[in-house]
Protein backbone atom coordinates (compact mmCIF):
# COMPACT_ATOMS: atom_id res chain seq x y z
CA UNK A 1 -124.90 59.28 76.47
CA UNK A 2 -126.78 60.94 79.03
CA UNK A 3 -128.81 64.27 78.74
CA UNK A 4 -126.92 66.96 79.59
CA UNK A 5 -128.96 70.25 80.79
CA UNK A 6 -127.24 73.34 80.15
CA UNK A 7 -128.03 77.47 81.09
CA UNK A 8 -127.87 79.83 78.84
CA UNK A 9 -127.90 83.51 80.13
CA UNK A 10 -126.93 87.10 79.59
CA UNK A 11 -123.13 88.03 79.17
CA UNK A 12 -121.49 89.53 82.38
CA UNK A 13 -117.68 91.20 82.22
CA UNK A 14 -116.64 89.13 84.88
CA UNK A 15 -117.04 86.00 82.53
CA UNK A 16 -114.20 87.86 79.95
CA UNK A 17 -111.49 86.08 81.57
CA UNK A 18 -113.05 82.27 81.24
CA UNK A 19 -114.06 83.14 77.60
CA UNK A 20 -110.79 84.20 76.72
CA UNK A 21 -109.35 81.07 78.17
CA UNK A 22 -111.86 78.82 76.05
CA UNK A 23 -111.03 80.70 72.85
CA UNK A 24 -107.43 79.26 73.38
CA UNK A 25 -108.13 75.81 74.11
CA UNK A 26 -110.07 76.54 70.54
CA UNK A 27 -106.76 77.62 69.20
CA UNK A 28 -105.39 76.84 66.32
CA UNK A 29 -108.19 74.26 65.71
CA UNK A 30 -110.71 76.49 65.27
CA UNK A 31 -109.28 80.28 65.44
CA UNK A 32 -106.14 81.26 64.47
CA UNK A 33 -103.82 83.15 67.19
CA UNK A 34 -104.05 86.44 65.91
CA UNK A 35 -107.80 85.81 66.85
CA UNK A 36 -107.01 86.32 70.58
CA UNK A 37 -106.71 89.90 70.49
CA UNK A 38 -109.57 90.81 68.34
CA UNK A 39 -112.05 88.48 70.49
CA UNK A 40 -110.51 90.20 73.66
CA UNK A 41 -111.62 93.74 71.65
CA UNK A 42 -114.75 92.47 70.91
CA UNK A 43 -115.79 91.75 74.70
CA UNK A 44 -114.45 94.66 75.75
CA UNK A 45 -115.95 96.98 72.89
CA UNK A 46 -118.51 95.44 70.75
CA UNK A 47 -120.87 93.44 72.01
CA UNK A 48 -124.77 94.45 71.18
CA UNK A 49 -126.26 90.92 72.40
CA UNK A 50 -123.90 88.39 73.84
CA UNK A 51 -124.79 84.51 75.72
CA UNK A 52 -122.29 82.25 77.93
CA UNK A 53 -123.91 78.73 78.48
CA UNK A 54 -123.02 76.81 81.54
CA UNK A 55 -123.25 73.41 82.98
CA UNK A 56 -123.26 72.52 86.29
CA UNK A 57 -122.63 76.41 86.98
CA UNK A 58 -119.65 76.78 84.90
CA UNK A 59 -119.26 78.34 81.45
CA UNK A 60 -118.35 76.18 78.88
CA UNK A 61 -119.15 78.52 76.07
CA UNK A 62 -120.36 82.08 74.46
CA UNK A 63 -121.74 83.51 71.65
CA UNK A 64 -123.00 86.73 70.49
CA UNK A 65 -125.76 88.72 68.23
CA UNK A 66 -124.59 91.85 66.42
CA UNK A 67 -126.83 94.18 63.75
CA UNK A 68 -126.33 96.08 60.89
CA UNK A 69 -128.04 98.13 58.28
CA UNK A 70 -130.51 99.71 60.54
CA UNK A 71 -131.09 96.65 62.86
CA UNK A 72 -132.35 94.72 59.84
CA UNK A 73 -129.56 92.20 59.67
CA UNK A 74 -128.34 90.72 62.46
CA UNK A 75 -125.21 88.31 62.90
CA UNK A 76 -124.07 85.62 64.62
CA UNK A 77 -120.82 86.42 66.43
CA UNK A 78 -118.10 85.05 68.25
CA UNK A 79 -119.03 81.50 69.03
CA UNK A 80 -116.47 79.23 71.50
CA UNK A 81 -117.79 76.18 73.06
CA UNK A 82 -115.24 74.37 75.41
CA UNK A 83 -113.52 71.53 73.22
CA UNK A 84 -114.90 68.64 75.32
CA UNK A 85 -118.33 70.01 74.92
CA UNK A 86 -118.26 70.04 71.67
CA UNK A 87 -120.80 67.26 69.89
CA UNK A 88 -123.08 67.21 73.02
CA UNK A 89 -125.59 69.65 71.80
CA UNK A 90 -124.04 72.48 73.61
CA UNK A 91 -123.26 74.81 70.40
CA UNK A 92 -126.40 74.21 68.70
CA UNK A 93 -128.44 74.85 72.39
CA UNK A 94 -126.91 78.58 72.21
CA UNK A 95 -127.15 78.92 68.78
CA UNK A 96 -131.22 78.03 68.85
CA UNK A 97 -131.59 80.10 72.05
CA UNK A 98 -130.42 82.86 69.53
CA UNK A 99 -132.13 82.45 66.87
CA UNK A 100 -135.23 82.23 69.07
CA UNK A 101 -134.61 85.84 70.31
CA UNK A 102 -133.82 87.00 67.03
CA UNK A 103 -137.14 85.34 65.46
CA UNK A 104 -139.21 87.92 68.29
CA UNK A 105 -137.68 91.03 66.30
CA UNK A 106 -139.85 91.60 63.78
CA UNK A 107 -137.73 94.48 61.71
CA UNK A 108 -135.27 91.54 60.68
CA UNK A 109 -134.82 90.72 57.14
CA UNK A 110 -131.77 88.79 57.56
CA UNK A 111 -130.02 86.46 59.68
CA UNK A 112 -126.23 85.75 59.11
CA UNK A 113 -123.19 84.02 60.19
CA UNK A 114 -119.32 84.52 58.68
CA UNK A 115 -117.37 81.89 59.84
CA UNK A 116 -114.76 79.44 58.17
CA UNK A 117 -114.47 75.82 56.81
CA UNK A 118 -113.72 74.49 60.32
CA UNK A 119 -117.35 75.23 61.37
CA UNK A 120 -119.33 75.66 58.37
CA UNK A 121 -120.35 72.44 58.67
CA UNK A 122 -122.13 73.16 62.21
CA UNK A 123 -124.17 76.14 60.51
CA UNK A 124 -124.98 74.68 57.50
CA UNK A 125 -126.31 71.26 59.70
CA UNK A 126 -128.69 74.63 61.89
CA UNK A 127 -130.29 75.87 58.30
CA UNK A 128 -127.42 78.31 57.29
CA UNK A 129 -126.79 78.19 53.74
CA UNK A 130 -123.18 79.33 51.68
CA UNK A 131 -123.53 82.66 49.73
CA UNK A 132 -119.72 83.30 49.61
CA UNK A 133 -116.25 82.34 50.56
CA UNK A 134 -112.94 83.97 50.57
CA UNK A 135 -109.64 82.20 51.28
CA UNK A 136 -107.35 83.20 53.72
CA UNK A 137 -109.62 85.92 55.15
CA UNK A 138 -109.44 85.56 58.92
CA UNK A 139 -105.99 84.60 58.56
CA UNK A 140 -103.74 82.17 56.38
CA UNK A 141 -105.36 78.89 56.21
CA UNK A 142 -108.68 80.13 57.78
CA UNK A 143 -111.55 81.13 54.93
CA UNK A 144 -114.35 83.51 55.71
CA UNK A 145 -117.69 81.57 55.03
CA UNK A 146 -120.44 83.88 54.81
CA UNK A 147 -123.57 82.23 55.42
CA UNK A 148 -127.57 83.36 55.81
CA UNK A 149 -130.10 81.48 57.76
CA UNK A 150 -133.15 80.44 55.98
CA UNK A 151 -135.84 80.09 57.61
């Protein structure tokens, strides 16, 4: 397989409309449909740091940094990568290129993730480890997995 070089930069509103489009083609493999709407809120109200990665000048995926508890913890938010990037180093390229930024901050004490059983596997494989679960939390079928980075 040959190298693929992707580009990671900052989050611009114009790229809402190609995010929302790869959360579907994500859908219901990865997020359930009631996800739609709060992803759409999130881009629209709460984003604190958020990435889109391209190749060949297209975006192909996104995902975002959010804090808590005085800046100390911060979380990994909101991750899509387009389905036929997925397994060619894409998601863990803008996961890394986040954690990076986040290792500069020095008032961190935590790093965390909540995700579900369809992509645990991807965090735990990027040195996230399992502190809880809850069924059914994002909706039925999809668990939360709460997960913390250890360094």
């Amino acid at each position: 397989m040959a190298t693929r070089e992707f580009n990671i930069r900052a989050y611009d509103a114009a790229d809402k409309p190609r995010l929302l489009e790869l959360l579907q083609w994500n859908t219901p493999k990865y997020f359930a449909p009631s996800e739609s709407a709060d992803y759409n809120y999130y881009l629209d109200n709460e984003i604190e740091l958020y990435y889109v990665i391209e190749a060949e000048g297209v975006i192909i995926g996104g995902g975002g940094i959010n804090f808590e508890a005085e800046q100390t913890t911060a979380k990994i938010s909101w991750d899509c990568i387009h389905p036929g990037f997925q397994g060619t180093g894409a998601g863990t390229a803008l996961l890394q290129y986040r954690l990076h930024v986040l290792k500069g901050m020095e008032q961190l004490r935590e790093i965390c993730v909540r995700t579900s059983q369809l992509a645990y596997g991807f965090y735990s494989k990027n040195g996230f480890e399992l502190t809880k679960t809850v069924d059914d939390y994002w909706a039925e079928g999809f668990d939360l997995y709460k997960m913390v980075y250890k360094r």
